[in-house]
Protein backbone atom coordinates (compact mmCIF):
# COMPACT_ATOMS: atom_id res chain seq x y z
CA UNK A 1 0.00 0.00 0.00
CA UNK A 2 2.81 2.15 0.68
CA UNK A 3 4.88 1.84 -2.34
CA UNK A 4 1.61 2.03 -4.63
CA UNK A 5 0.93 5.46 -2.64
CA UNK A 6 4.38 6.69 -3.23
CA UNK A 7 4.45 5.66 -7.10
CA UNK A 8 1.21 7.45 -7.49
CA UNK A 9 2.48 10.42 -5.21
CA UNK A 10 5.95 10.83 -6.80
CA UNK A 11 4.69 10.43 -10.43
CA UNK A 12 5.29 13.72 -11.48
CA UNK A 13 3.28 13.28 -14.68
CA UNK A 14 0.62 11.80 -12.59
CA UNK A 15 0.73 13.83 -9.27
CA UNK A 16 -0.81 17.28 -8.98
CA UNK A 17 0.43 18.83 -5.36
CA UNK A 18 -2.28 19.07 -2.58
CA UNK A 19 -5.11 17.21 -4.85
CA UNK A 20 -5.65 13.89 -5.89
CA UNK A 21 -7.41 14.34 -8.82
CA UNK A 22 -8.22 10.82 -10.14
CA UNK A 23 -9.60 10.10 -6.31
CA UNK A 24 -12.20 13.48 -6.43
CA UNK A 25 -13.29 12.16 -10.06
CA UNK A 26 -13.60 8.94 -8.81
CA UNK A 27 -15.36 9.87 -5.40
CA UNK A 28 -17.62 12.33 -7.71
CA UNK A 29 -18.78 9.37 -9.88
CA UNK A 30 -19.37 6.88 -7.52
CA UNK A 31 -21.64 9.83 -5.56
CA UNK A 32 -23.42 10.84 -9.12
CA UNK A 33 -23.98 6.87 -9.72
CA UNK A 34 -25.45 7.03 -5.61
CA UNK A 35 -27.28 9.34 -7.05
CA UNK A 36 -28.88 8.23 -10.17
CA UNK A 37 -29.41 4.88 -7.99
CA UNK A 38 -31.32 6.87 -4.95
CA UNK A 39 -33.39 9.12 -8.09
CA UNK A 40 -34.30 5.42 -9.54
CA UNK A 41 -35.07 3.82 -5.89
CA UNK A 42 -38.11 6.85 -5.54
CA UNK A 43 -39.07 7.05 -9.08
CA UNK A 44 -39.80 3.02 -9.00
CA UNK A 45 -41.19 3.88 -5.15
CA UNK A 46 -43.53 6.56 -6.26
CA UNK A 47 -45.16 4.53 -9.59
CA UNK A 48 -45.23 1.65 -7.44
CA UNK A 49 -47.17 3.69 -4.87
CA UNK A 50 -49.19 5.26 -7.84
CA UNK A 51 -49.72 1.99 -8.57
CA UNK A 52 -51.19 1.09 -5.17
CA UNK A 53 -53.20 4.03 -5.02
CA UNK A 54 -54.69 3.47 -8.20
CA UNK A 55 -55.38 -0.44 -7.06
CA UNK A 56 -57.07 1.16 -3.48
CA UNK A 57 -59.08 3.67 -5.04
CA UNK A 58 -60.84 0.91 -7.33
CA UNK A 59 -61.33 -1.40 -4.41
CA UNK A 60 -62.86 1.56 -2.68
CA UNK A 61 -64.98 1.90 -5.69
CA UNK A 62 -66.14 -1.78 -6.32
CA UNK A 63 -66.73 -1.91 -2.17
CA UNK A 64 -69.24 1.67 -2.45
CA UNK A 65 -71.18 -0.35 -5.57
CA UNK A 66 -71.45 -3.58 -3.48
CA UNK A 67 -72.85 -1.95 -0.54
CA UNK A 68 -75.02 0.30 -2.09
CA UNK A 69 -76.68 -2.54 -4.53
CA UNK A 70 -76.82 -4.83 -1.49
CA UNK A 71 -78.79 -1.17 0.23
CA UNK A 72 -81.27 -1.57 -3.25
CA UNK A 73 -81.81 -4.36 -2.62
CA UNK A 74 -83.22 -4.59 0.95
CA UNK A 75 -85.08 -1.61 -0.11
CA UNK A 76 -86.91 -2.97 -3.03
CA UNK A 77 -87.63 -6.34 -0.73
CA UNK A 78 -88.94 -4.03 2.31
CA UNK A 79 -90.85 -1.89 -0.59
CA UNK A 80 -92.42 -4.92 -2.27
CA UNK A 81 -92.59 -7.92 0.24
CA UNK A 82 -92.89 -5.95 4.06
CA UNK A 83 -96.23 -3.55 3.57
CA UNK A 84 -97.62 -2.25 6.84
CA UNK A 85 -100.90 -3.63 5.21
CA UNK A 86 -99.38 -7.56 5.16
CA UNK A 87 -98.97 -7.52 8.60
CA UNK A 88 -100.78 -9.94 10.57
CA UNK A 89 -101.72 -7.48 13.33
CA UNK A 90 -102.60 -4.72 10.39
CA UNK A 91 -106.26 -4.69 11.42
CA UNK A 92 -105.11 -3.61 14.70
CA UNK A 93 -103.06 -0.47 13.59
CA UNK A 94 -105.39 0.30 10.40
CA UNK A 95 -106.02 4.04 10.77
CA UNK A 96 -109.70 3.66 8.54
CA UNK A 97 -110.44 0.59 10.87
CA UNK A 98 -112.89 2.96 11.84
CA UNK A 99 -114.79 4.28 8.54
CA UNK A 100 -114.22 0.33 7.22
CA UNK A 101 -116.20 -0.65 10.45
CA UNK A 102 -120.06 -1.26 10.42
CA UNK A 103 -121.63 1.47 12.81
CA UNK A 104 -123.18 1.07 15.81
CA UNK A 105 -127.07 2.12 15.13
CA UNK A 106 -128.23 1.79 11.36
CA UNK A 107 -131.74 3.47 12.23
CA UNK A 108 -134.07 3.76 14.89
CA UNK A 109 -135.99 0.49 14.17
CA UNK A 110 -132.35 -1.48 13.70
CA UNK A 111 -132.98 -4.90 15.49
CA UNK A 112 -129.79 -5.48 16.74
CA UNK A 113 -129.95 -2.62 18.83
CA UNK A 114 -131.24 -3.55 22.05
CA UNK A 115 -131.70 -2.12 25.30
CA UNK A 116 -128.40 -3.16 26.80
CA UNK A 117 -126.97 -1.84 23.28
CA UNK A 118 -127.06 1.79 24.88
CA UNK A 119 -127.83 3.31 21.63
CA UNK A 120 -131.13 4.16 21.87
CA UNK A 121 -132.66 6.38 24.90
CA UNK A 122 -136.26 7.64 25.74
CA UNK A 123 -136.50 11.62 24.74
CA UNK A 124 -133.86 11.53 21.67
CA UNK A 125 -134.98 14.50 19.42
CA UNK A 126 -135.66 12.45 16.26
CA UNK A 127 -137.33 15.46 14.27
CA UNK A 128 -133.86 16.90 14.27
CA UNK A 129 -133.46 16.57 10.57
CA UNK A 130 -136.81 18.37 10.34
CA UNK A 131 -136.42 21.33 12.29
CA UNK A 132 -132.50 21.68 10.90
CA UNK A 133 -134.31 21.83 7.17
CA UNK A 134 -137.22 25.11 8.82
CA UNK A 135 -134.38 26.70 9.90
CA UNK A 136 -132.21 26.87 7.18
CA UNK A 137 -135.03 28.43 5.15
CA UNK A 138 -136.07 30.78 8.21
CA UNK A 139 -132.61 32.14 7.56
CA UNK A 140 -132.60 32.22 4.05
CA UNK A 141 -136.08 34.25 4.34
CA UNK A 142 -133.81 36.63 6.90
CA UNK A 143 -131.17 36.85 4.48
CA UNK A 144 -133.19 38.31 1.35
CA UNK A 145 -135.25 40.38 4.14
CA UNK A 146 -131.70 41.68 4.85
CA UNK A 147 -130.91 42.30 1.11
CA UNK A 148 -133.83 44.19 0.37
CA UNK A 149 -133.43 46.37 3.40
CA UNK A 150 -129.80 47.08 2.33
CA UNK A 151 -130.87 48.09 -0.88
CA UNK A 152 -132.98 50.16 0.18
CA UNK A 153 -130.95 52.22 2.08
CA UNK A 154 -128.35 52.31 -1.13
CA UNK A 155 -131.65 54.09 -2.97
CA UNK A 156 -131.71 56.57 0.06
CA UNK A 157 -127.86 57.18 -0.23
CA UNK A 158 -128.18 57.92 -3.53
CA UNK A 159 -131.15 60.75 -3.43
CA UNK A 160 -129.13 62.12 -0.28
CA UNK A 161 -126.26 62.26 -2.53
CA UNK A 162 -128.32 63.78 -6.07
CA UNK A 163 -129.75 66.20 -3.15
CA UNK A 164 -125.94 67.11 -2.30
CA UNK A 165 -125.24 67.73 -5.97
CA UNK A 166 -127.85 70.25 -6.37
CA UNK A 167 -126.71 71.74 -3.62
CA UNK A 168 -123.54 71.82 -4.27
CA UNK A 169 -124.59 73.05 -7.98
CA UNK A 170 -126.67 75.93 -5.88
CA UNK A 171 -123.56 76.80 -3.99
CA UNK A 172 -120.87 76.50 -7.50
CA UNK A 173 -123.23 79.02 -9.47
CA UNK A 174 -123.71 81.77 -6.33
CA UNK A 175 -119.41 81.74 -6.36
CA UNK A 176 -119.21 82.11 -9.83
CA UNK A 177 -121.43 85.20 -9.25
CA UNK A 178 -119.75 86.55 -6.90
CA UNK A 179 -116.31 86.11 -8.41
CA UNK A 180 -117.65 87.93 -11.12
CA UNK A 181 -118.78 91.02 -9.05
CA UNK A 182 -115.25 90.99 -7.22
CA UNK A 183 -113.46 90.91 -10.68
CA UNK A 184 -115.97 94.26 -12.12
CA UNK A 185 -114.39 95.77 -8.25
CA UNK A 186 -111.22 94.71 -8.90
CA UNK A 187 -111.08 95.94 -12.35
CA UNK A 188 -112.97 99.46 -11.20
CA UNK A 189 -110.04 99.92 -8.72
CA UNK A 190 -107.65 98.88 -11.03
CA UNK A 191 -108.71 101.93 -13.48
CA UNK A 192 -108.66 104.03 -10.60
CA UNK A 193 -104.97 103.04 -9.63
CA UNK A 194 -103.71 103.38 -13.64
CA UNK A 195 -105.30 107.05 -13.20
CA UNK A 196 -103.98 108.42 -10.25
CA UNK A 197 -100.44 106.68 -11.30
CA UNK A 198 -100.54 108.37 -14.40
CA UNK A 199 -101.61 112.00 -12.61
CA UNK A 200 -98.50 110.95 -10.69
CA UNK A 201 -96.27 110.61 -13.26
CA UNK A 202 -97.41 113.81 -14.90
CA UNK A 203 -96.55 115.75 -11.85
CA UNK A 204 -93.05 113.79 -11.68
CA UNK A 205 -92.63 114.66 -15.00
CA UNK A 206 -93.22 118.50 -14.34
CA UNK A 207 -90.86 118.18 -11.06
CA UNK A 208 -88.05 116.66 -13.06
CA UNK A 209 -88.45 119.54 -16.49
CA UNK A 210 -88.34 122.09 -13.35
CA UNK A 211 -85.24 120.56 -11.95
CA UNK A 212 -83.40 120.24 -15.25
CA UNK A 213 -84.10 123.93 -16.28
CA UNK A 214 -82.91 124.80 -12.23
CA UNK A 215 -79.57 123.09 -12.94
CA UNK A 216 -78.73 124.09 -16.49
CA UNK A 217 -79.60 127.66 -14.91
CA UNK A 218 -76.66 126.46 -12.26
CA UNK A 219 -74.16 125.49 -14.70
CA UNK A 220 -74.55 128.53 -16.93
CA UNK A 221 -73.42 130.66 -13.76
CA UNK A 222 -70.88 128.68 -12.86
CA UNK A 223 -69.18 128.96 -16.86
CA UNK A 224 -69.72 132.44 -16.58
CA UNK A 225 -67.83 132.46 -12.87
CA UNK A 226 -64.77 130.05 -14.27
CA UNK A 227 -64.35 132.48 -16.86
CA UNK A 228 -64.68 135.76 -14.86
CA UNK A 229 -62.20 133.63 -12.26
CA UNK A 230 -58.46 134.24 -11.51
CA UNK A 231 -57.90 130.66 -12.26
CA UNK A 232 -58.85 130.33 -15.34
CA UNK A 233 -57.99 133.62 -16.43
CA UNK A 234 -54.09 132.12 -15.67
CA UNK A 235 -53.52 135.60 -13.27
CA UNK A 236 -49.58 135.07 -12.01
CA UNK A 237 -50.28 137.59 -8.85
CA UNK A 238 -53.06 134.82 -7.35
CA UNK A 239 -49.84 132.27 -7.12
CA UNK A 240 -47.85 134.09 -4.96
CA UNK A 241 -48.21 133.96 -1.09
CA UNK A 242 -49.19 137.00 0.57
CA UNK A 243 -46.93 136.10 3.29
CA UNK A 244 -43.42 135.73 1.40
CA UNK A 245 -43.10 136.96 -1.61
CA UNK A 246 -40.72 133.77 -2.61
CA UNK A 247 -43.21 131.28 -2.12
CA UNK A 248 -46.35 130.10 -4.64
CA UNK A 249 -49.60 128.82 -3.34
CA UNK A 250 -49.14 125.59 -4.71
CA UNK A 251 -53.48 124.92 -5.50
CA UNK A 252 -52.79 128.30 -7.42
CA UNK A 253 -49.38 127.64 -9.25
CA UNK A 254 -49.67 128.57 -13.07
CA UNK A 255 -46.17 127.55 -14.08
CA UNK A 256 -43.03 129.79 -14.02
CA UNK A 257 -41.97 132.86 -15.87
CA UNK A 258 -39.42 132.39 -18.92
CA UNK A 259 -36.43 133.93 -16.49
CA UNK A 260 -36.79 131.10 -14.07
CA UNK A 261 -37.40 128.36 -17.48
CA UNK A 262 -33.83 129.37 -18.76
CA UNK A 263 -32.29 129.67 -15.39
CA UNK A 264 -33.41 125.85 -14.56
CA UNK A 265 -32.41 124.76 -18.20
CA UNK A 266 -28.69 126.21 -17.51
CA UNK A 267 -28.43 124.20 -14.42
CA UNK A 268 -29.45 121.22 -15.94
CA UNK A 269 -27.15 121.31 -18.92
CA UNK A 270 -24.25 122.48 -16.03
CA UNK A 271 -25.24 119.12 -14.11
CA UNK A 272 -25.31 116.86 -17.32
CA UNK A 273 -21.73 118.37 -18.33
CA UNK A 274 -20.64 117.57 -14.77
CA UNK A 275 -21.75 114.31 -14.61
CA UNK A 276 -20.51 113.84 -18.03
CA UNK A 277 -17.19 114.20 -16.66
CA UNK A 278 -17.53 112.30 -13.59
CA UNK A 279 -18.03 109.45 -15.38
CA UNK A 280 -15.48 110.07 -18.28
CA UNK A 281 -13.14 110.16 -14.86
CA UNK A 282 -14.52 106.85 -13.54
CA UNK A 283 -13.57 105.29 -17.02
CA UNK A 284 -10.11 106.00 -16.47
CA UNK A 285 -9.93 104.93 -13.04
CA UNK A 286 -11.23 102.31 -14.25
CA UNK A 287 -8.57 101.28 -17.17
CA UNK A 288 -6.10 102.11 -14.60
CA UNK A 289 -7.44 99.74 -12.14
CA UNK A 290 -7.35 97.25 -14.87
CA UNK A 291 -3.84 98.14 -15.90
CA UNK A 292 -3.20 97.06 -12.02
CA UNK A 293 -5.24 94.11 -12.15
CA UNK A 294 -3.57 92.83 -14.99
CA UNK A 295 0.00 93.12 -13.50
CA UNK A 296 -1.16 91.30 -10.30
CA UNK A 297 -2.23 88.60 -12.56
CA UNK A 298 0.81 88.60 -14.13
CA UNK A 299 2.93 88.21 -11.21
CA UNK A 300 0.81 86.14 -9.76
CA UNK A 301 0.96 83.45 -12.94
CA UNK A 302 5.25 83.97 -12.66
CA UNK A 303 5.21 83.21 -8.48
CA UNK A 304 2.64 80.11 -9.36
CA UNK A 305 5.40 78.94 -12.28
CA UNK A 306 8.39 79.24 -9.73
CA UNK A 307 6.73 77.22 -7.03
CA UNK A 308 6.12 74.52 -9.35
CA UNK A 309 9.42 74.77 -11.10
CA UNK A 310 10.46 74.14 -7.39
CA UNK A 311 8.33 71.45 -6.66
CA UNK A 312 9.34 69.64 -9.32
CA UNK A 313 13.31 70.09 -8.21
CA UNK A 314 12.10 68.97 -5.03
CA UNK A 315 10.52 66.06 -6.11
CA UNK A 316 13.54 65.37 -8.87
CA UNK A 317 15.56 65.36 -5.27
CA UNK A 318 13.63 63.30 -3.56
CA UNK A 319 13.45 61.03 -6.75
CA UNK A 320 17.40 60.71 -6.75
CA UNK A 321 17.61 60.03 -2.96
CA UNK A 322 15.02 57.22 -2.94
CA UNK A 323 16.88 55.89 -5.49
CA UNK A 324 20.45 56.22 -4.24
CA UNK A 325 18.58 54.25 -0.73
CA UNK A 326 17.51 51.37 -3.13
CA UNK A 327 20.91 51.29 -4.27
CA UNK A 328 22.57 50.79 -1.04
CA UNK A 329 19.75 48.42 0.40
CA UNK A 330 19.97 45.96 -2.46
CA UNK A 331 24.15 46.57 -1.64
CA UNK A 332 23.39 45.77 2.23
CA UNK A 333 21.48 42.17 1.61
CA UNK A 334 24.11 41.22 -0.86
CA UNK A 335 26.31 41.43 1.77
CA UNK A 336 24.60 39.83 4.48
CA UNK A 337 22.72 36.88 2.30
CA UNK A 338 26.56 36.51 0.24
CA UNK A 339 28.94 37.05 3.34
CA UNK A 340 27.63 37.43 6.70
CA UNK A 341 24.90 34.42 6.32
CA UNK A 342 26.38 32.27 3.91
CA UNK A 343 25.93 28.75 5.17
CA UNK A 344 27.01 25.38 2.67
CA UNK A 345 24.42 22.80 2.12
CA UNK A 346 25.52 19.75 1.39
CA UNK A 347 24.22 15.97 0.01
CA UNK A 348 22.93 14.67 3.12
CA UNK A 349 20.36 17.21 3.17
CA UNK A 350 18.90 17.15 -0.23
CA UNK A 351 18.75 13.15 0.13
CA UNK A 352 15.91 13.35 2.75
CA UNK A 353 13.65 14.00 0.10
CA UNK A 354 11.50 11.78 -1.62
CA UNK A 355 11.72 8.39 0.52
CA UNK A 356 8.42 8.51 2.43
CA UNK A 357 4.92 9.47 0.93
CA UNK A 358 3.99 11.06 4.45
């Protein structure tokens, strides 16, 4: 076992280091053919338990047909061979025993009844019959008496009512008559009203002409006032104040005199040329400012160029030094894995290899 483990282990055309392939593929079939065998165990289980439950469910079936034809069959034989009527004590049970039976007492002279028969007894009302047959028509007599007295009174519901009709008739035509002398007043008053709202009207009318010609009177004196006024009439002495001489009323201000127009437009066009200047003088300020602004900018680009020319002499530097570290690092193990540790190995060590598979 030992050598076979070490030819397969130190095989290197065979051996792959920390698997052993061919035993995984081998382990992997035989689990797959497991399997396949387990898959093929419950697929024959289940059809054979289809099977079974196929087999059970007909039983079932043929076992619910038995016992309901054997049920059918005790029916039809109770139906057809155990009537209550074939009974032997049937007469005892019959409900029409009674109606089947002969009665008692046939008639009054029926010889079998006797005296100890108890059917016949001294004062028995035998005209029964008789006076049943009197009353019935008594009542029918009653009945029509009834009818006849009922339609009577139907006759004397019906005058009472054609009486109420008349009346009524009586009481329609007096309404109509008066409606008609309340609509001849109501149309008398009616003229009466359309008069006095037309005298009305007339004497509006009159009111309103007088009121018209009252206020176009009005407004003809007060054109002829405007005119005659100092407002109109654009008088310069109503605008200034009788208190200072310097000062206009302002409700009475009718404008200024050419003097003061000219005055006013020479400071205007003294303020325009002023501020025209004032702003030519902000323009240069401002080109000079720009002037400045553009220097700063300048400068400002040349510092930025020296600090990164200097960064990148640092970092050339830095570059150089890492370098010249490298250098002497790789110099320092050469020393120390060629001089300081150097150690011989000889045969005896490499021939521990390879003679155990463990």
């Amino acid at each position: 076992m030992e050598e076979e483990r070490k030819a397969r282990i130190f095989n290197a055309k065979q051996r792959t280091i920390g698997i052993d392939k061919d035993g995984l593929e081998q382990q992997i079939q035989e689990k797959q053919r497991s399997q396949e065998e387990a898959k093929k165990m419950d697929q024959a289980f289940a059809d054979r338990l289809l099977v079974t439950e196929q087999r059970v469910q007909l039983m079932e079936r043929e076992v619910q047909r038995a016992r309901k034809e054997n049920l059918m069959s005790i029916q039809d034989y109770r139906d057809q061979m155990q009537q209550k009527y074939m009974r032997k004590e049937w007469d005892l049970n019959d409900p029409l025993s009674l109606r089947k039976d002969r009665p008692a007492r046939m008639a009054d002279d029926d010889p079998i009844v006797g005296p100890a028969s108890l059917q016949k007894f001294a004062g028995e009302d035998l005209d029964y019959g008789n006076r049943f047959r009197k009353q019935q028509q008594q009542q029918a007599m009653w009945v029509v008496e009834q009818m006849s007295e009922k339609q009577d009174q139907i006759e004397q519901e019906r005058e009472m009512e054609r009486l109420l009709a008349e009346r009524q008739a009586e009481i329609d035509e007096r309404r109509s008559e008066l409606e008609i002398e309340e609509m001849k007043s109501r149309a008398a008053m009616n003229y009466a009203v359309r008069d006095y709202n037309l005298a009305l009207s007339e004497a509006k009318k009159e009111q309103e002409t007088i009121r018209k010609m009252e206020e176009m009177e009005d407004a003809i004196e007060e054109i002829k006032n405007q005119i005659s006024s100092d407002t109109l009439t654009e008088n310069r002495a109503t605008t200034i104040s009788c208190i200072a001489p310097h000062r206009y009323i302002k409700y009475h201000f009718k404008g200024l005199d050419p003097e003061q127009v000219r005055s006013i437009r020479e400071e205007q066009i003294r303020q325009a040329n002023e501020k025209a200047n004032q702003k030519k003088m902000e323009q240069e300020e401002d080109q000079n400012w720009d002037l400045v602004q553009e220097a700063v900018r300048r400068n400002l680009i040349a510092g930025e160029r020296e600090v990164f020319r200097r960064k990148q002499e640092i970092a050339r530097q830095v570059a150089d030094e890492q370098r010249r570290q490298a250098e002497e690092a790789r110099k320092r193990k050469e020393v120390l894995y060629k001089q300081v540790y150097a150690g011989a190995v000889d045969e005896s060590f490499f021939s521990q290899f390879g003679t155990s598979s463990r």
